[in-house]
C-alpha atoms as a PDB file:
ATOM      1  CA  UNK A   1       0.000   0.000   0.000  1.00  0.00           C
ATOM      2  CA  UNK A   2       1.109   3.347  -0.609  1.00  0.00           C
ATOM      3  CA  UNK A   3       0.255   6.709   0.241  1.00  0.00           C
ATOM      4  CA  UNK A   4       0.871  10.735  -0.875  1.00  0.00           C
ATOM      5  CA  UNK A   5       4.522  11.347   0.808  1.00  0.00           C
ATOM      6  CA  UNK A   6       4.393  14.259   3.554  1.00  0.00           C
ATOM      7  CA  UNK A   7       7.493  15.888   4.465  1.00  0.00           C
ATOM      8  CA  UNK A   8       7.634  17.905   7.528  1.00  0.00           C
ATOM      9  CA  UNK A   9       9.364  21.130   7.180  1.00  0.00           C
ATOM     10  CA  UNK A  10       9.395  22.534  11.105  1.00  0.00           C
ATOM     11  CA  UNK A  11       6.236  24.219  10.673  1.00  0.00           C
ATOM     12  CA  UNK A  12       4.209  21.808   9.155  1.00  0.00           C
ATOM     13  CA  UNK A  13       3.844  18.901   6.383  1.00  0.00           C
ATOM     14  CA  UNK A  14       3.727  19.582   2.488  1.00  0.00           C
ATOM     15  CA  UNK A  15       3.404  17.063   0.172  1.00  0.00           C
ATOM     16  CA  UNK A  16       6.607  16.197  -1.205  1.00  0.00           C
ATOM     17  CA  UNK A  17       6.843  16.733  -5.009  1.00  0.00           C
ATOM     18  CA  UNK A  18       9.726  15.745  -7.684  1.00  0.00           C
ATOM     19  CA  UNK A  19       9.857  16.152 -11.253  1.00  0.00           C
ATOM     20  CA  UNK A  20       6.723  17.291 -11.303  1.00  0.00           C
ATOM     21  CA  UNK A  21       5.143  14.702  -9.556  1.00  0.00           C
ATOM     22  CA  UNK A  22       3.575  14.122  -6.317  1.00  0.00           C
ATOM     23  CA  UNK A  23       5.988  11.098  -4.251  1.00  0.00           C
ATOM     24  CA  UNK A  24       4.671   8.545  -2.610  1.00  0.00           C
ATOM     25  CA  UNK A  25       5.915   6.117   0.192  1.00  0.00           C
ATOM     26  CA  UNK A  26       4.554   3.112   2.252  1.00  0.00           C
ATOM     27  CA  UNK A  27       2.742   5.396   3.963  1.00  0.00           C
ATOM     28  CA  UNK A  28       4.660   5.005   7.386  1.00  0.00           C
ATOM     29  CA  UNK A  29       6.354   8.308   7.199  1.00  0.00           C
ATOM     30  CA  UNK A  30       3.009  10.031   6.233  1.00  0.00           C
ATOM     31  CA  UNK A  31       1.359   8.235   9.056  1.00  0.00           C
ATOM     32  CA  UNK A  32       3.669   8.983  12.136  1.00  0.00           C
ATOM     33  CA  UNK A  33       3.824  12.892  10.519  1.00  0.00           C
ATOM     34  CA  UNK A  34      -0.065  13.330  11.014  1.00  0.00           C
ATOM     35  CA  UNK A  35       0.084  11.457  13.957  1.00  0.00           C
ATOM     36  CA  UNK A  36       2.976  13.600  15.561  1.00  0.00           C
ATOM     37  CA  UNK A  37       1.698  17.149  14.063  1.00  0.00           C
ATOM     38  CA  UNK A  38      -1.724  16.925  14.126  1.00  0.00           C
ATOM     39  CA  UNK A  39      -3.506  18.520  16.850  1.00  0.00           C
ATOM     40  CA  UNK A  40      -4.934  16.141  19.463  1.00  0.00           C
ATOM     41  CA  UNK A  41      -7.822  18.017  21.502  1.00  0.00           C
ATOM     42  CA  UNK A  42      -6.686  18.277  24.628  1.00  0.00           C
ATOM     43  CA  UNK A  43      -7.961  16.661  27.580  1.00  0.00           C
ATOM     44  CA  UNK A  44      -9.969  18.605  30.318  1.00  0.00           C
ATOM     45  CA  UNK A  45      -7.320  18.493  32.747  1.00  0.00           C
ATOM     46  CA  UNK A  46      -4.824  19.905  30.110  1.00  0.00           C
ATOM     47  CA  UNK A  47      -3.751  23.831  31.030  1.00  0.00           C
ATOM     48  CA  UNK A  48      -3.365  25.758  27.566  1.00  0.00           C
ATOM     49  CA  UNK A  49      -1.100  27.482  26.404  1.00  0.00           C
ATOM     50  CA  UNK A  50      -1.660  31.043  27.070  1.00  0.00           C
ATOM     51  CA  UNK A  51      -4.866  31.420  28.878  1.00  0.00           C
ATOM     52  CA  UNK A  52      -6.313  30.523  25.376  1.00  0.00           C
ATOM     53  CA  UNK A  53     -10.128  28.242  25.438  1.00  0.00           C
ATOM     54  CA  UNK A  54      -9.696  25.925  22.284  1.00  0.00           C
ATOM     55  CA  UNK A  55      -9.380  22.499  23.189  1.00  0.00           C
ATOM     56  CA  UNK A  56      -8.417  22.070  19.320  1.00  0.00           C
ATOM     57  CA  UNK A  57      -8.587  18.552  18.078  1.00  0.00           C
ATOM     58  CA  UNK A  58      -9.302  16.804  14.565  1.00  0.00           C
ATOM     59  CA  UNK A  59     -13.175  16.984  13.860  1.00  0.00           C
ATOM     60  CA  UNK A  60     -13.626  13.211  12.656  1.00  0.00           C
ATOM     61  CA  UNK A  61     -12.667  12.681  16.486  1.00  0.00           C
ATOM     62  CA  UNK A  62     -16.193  13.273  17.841  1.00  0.00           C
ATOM     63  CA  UNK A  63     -17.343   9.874  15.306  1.00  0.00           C
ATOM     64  CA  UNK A  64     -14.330   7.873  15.946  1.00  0.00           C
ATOM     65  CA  UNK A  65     -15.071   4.208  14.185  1.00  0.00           C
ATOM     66  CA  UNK A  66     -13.503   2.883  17.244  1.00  0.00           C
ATOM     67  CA  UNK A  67     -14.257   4.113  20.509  1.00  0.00           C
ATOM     68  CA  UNK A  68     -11.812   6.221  21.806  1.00  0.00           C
ATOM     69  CA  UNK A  69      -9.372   6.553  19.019  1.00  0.00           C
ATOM     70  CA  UNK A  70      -8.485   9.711  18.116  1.00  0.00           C
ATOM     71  CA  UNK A  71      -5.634  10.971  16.133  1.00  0.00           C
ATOM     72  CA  UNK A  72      -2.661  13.652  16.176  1.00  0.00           C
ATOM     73  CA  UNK A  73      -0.814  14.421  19.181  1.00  0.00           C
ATOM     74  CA  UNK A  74      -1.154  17.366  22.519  1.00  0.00           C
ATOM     75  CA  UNK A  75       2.514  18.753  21.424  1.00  0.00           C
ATOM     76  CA  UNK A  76       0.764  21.631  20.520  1.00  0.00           C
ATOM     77  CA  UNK A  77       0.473  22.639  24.203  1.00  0.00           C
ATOM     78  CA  UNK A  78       3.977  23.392  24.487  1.00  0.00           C
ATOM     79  CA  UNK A  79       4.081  25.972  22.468  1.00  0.00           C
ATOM     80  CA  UNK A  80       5.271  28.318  25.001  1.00  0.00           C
ATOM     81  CA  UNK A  81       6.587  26.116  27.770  1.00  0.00           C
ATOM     82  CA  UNK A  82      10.593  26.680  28.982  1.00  0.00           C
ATOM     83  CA  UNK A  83      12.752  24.180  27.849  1.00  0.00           C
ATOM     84  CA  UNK A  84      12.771  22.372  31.471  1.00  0.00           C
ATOM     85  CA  UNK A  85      13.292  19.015  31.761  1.00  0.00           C
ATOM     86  CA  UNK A  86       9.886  17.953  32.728  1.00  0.00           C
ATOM     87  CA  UNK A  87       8.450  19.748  29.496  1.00  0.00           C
ATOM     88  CA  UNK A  88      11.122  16.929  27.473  1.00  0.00           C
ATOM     89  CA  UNK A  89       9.391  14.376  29.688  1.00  0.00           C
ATOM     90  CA  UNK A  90       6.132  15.730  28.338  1.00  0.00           C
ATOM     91  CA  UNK A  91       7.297  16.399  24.797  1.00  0.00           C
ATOM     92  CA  UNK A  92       8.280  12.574  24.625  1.00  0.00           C
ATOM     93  CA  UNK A  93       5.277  11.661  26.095  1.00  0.00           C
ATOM     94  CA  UNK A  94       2.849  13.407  23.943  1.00  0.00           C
ATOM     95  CA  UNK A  95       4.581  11.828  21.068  1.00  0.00           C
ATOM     96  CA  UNK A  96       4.462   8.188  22.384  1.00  0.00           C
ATOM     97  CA  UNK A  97       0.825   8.489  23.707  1.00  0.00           C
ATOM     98  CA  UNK A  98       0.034   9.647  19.544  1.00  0.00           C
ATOM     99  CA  UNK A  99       2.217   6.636  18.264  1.00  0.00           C
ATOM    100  CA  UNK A 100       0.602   4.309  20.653  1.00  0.00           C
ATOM    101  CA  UNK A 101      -1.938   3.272  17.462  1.00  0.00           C
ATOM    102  CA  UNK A 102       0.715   1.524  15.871  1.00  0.00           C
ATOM    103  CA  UNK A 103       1.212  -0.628  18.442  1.00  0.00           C
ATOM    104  CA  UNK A 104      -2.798  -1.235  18.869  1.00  0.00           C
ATOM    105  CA  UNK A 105      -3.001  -1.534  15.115  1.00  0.00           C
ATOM    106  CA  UNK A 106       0.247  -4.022  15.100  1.00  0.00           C
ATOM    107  CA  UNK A 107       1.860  -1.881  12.266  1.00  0.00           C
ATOM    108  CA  UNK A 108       4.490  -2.089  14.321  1.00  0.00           C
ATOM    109  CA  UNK A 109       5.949  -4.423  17.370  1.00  0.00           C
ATOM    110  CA  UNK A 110       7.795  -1.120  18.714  1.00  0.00           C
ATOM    111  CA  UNK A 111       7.958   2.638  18.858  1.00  0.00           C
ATOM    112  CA  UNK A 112      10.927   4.157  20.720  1.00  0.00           C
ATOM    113  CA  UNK A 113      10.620   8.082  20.927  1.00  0.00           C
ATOM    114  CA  UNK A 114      13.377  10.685  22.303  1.00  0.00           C
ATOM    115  CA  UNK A 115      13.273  13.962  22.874  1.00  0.00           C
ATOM    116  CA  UNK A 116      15.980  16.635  22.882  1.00  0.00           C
ATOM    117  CA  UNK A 117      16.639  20.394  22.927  1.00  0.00           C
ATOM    118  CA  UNK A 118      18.562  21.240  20.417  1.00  0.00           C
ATOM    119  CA  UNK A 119      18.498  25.465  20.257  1.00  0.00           C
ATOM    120  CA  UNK A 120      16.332  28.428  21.787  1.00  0.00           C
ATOM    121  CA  UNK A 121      12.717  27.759  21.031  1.00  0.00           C
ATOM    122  CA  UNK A 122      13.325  23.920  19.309  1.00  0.00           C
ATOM    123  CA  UNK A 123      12.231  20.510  20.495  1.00  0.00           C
ATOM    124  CA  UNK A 124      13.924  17.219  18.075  1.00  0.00           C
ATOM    125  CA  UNK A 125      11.877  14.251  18.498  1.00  0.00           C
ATOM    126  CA  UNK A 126      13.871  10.878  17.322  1.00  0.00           C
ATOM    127  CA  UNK A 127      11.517   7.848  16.304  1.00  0.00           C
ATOM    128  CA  UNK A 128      12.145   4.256  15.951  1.00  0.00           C
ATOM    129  CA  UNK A 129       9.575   2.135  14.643  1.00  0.00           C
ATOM    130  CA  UNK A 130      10.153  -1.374  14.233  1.00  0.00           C
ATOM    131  CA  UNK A 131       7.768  -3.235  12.162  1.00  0.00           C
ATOM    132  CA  UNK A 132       7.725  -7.356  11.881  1.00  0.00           C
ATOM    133  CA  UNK A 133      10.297  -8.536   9.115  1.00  0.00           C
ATOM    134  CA  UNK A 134      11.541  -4.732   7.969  1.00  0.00           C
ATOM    135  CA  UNK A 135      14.556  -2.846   8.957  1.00  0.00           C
ATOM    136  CA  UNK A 136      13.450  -0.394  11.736  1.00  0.00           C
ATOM    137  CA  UNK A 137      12.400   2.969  10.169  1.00  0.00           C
ATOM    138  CA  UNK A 138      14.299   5.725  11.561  1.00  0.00           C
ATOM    139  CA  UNK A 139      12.795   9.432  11.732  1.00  0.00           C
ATOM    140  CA  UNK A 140      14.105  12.482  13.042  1.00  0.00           C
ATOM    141  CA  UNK A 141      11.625  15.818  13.641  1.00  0.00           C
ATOM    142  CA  UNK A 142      12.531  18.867  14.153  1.00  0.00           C
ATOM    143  CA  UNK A 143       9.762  21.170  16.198  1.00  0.00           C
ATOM    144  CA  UNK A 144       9.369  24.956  16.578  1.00  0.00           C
ATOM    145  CA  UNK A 145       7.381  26.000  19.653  1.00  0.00           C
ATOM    146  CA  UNK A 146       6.837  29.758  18.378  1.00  0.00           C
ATOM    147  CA  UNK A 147       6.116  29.126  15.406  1.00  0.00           C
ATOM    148  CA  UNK A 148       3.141  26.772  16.914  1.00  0.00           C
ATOM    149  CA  UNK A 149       2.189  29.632  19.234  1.00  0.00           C
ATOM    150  CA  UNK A 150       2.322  32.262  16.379  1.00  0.00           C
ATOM    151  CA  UNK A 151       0.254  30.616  13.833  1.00  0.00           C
ATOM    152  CA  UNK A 152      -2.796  29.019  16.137  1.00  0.00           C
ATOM    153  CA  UNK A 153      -3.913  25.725  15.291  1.00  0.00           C
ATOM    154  CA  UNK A 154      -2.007  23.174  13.091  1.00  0.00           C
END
């Protein structure tokens, strides 16, 4: 199976075009990029970021075709949280919980996510995925918070 190839750019995914033709890939990148970038609505017990009120989240949520599955990821509420430890722990967190579908879904037997600072204002998420008989796919994300925080929802 394939799918339209997303690339993520720091600020959000475009589809990735060559010779004047949209690419295509086996749709894992494209998959863990929504999943990761999307924004999950957050939960009621969630503080947002600035004092703002929208929960966010991806419409198709509210009919899930399985009870309780809901896609992207609460990264979004970082957007202008100190680069602390605890906010890696979070970061990493946010990112695993929004994986976790591959797991139910047995795309893959394993998702490893870290999480790293890596300048003023910039969160790198690292993701292993290993999938029965394949080669473990390898990403590597790189994250603006202000850019989240500038441009509202994702």
């Amino acid at each position: 199976m394939s799918d339209l190839r997303l690339t993520w750019n720091v600020h959000a995914a475009d589809l990735t075009v060559t010779a004047n033709d949209i690419e295509v890939d086996d749709g894992l990148e494209t998959a863990v990029i929504v999943s990761l970038f999307t924004d999950r609505r957050a939960e009621d017990a969630d503080a947002l970021p600035d004092g703002h009120t929208d929960r966010r989240g991806y419409w198709g949520d509210e009919l899930p075709v399985i009870a309780g599955d809901r896609i992207g990821s609460r990264l979004w509420l970082l957007a202008r949280e100190k680069q602390l430890t605890p906010v890696l722990a979070r970061a990493r967190a946010y990112a695993i919980e929004a994986l976790q579908w591959l797991l139910d879904d047995r795309v893959a037997e394993s998702v490893d996510v870290s999480a790293a600072f890596t300048r003023p204002g910039w969160l790198e998420l690292q993701v292993v995925i290993t999938r029965p008989d394949t080669d473990p796919a390898e990403f590597r994300f790189d994250y603006t918070w202000l850019a989240q925080a500038e441009r509202g929802a994702v």
